[in-house]
C-alpha atoms as a PDB file:
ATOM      1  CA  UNK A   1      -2.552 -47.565 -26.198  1.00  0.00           C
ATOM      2  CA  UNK A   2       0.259 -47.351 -28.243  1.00  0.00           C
ATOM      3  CA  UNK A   3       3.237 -45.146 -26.938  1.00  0.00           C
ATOM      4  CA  UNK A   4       3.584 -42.661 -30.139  1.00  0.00           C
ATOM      5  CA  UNK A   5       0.101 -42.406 -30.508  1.00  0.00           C
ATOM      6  CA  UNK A   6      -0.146 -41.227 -26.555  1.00  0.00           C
ATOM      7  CA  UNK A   7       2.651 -38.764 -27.252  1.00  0.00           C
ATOM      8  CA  UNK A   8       0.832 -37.425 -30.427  1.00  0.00           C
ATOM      9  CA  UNK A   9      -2.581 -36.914 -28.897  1.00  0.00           C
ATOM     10  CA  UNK A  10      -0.672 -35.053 -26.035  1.00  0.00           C
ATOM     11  CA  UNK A  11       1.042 -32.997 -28.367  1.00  0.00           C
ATOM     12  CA  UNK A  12      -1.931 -32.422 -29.852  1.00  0.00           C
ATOM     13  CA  UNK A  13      -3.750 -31.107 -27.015  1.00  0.00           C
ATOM     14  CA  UNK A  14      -0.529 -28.651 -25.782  1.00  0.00           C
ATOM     15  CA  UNK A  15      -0.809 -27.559 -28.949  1.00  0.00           C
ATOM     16  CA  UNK A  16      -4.688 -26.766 -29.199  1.00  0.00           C
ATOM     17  CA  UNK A  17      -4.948 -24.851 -25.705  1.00  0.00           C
ATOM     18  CA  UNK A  18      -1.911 -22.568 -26.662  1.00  0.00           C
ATOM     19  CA  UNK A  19      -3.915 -21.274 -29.576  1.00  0.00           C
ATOM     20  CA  UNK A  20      -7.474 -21.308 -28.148  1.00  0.00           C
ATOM     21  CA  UNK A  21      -6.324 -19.728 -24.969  1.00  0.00           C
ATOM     22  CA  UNK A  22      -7.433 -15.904 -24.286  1.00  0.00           C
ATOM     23  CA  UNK A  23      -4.728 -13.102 -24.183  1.00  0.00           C
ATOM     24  CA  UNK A  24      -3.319 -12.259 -21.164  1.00  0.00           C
ATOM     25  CA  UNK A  25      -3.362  -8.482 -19.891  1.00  0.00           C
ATOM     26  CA  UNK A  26       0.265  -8.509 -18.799  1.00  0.00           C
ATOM     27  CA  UNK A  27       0.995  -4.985 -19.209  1.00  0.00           C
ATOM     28  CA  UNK A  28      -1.498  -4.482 -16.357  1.00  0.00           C
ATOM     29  CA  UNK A  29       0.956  -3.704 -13.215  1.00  0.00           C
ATOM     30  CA  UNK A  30       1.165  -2.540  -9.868  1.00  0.00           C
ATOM     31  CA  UNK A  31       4.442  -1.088  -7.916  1.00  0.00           C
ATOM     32  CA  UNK A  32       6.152  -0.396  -5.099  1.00  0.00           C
ATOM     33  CA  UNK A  33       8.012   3.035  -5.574  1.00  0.00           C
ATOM     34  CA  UNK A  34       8.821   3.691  -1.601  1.00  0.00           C
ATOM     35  CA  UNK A  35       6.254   5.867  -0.523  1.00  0.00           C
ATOM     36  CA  UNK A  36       3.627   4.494  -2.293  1.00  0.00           C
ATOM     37  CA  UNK A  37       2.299   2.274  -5.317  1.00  0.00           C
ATOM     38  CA  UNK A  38       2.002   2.671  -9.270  1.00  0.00           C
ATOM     39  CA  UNK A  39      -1.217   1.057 -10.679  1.00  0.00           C
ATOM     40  CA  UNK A  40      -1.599   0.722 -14.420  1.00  0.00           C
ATOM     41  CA  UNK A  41      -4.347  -1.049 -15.815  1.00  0.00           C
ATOM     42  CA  UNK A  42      -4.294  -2.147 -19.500  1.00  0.00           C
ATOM     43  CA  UNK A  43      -7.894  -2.515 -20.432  1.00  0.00           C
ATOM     44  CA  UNK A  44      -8.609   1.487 -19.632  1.00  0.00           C
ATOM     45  CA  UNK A  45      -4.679   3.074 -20.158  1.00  0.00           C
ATOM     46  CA  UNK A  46      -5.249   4.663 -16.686  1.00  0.00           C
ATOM     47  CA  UNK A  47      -1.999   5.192 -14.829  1.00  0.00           C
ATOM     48  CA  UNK A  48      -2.524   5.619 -10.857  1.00  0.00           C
ATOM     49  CA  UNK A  49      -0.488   7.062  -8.213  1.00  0.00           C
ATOM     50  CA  UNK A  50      -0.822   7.055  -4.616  1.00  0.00           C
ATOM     51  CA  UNK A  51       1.076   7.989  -1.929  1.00  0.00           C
ATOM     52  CA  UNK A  52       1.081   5.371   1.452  1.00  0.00           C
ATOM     53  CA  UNK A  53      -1.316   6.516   4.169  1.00  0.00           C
ATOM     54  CA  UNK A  54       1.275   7.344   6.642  1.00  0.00           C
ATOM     55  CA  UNK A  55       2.110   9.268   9.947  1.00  0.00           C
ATOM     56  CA  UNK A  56       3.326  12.207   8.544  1.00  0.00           C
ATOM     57  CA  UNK A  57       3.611  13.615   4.897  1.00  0.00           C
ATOM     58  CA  UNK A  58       3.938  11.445   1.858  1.00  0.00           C
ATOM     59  CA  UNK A  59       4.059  12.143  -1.492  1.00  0.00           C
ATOM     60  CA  UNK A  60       4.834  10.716  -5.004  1.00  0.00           C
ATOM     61  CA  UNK A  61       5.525  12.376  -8.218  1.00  0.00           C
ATOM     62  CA  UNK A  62       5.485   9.774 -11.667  1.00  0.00           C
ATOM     63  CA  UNK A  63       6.770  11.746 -14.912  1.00  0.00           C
ATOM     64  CA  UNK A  64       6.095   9.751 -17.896  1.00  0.00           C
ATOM     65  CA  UNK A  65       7.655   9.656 -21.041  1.00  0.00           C
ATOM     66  CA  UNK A  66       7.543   7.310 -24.596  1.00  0.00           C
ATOM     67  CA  UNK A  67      11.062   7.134 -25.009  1.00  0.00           C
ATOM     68  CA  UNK A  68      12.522   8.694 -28.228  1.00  0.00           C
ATOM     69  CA  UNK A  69       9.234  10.451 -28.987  1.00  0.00           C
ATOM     70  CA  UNK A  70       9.232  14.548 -28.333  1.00  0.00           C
ATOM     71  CA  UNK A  71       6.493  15.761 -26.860  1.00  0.00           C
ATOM     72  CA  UNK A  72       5.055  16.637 -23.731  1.00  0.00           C
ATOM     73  CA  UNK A  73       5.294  14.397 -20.601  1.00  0.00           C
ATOM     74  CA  UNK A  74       2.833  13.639 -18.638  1.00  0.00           C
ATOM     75  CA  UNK A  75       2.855  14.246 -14.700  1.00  0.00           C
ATOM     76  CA  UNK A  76       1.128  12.283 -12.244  1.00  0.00           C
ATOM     77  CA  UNK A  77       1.746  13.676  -8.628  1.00  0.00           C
ATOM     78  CA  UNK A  78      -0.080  12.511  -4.989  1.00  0.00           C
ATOM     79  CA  UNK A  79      -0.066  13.441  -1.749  1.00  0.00           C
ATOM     80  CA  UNK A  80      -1.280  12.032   1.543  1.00  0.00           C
ATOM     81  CA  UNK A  81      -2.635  15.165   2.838  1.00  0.00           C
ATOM     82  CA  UNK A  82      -4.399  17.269   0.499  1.00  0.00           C
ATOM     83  CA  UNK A  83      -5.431  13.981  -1.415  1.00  0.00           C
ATOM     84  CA  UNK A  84      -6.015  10.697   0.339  1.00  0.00           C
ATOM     85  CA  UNK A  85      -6.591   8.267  -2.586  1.00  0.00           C
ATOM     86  CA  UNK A  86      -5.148   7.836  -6.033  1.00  0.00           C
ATOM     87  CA  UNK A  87      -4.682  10.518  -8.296  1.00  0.00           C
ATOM     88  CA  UNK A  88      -4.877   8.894 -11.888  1.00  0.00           C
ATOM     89  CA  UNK A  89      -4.411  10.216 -15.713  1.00  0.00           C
ATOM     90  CA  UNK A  90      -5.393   8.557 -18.853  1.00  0.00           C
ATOM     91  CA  UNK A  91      -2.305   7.682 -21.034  1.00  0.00           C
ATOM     92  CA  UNK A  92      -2.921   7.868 -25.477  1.00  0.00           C
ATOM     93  CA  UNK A  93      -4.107   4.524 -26.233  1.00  0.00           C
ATOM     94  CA  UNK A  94      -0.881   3.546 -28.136  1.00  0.00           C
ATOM     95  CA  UNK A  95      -0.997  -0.333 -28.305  1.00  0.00           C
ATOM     96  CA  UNK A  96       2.091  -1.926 -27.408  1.00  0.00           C
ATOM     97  CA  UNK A  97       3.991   1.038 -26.864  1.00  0.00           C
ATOM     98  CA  UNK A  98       7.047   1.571 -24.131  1.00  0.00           C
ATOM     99  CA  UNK A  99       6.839   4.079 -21.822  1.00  0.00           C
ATOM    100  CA  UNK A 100       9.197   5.167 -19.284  1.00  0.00           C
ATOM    101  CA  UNK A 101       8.033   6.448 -15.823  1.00  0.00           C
ATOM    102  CA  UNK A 102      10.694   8.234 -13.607  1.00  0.00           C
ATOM    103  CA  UNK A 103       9.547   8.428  -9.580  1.00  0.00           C
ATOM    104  CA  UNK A 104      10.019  10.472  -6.874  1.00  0.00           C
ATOM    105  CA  UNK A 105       8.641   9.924  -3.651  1.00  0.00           C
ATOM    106  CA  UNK A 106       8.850  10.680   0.182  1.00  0.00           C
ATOM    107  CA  UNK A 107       7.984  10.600   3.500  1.00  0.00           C
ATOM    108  CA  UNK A 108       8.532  13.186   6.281  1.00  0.00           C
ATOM    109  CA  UNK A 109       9.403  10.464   8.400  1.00  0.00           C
ATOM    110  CA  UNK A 110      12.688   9.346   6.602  1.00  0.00           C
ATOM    111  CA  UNK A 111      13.319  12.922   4.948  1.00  0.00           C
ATOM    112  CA  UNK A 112      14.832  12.321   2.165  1.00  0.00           C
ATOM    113  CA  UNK A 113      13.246  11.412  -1.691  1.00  0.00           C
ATOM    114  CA  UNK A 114      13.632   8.198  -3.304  1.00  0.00           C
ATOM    115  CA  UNK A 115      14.326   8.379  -6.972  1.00  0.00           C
ATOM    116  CA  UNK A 116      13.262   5.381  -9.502  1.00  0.00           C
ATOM    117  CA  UNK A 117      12.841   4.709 -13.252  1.00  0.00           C
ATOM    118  CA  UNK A 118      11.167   1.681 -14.951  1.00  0.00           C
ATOM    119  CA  UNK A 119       9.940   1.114 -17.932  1.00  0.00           C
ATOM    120  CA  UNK A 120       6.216  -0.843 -19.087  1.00  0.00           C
ATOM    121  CA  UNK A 121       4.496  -1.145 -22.526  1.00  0.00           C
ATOM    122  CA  UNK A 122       0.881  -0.802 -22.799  1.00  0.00           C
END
């Protein structure tokens, strides 16, 4: 087969799967904050929280804000004790928006709160 003709079909075909291939959900996340994890899933805008299942008292707190927009923020708070599990809140279904989620969390066990900001776009 001729050399330019091998290069074109491969082009061809590179070129072909990039536009048939299905979106990716890559605002769906999950993170390490200390004391526990951040879950966000994409195809439901839910926004999870849970504090680590630890000796002890554990907690996590995840204010979150869309950055230059006033308005009210939304609070997201778990515990280990009075709520094993997640505790999870619906964010507005804003496609492709930023929002920034500062973090608080702790454990007994260390004493002190860890403090965190990062930012994600849904």
């Amino acid at each position: 087969m001729n050399p330019l003709r091998t290069i074109t079909v491969g082009i061809a075909a590179a070129v072909a799967s990039v536009i048939l291939a299905q979106p990716a959900l890559a605002a769906s996340f999950q993170r390490d904050v200390g004391d526990g994890v951040v879950r966000y899933a994409d195809p439901t805008n839910e926004l999870c929280v849970r504090a680590d299942d630890t000796t002890g008292t554990a907690w996590v707190e995840v204010t979150v804000t869309r950055p230059g927009v006033i308005g009210t923020p939304i609070v997201v708070r778990d515990d280990n004790v009075r709520h094993p599990g997640a505790t999870c809140a619906v964010l507005a279904a804003f496609e492709d928006t930023t929002y920034r989620a500062d973090y608080e969390s702790y454990w007994s066990g260390r004493g002190t709160v860890l403090r965190g900001t990062f930012r994600f776009v849904n």
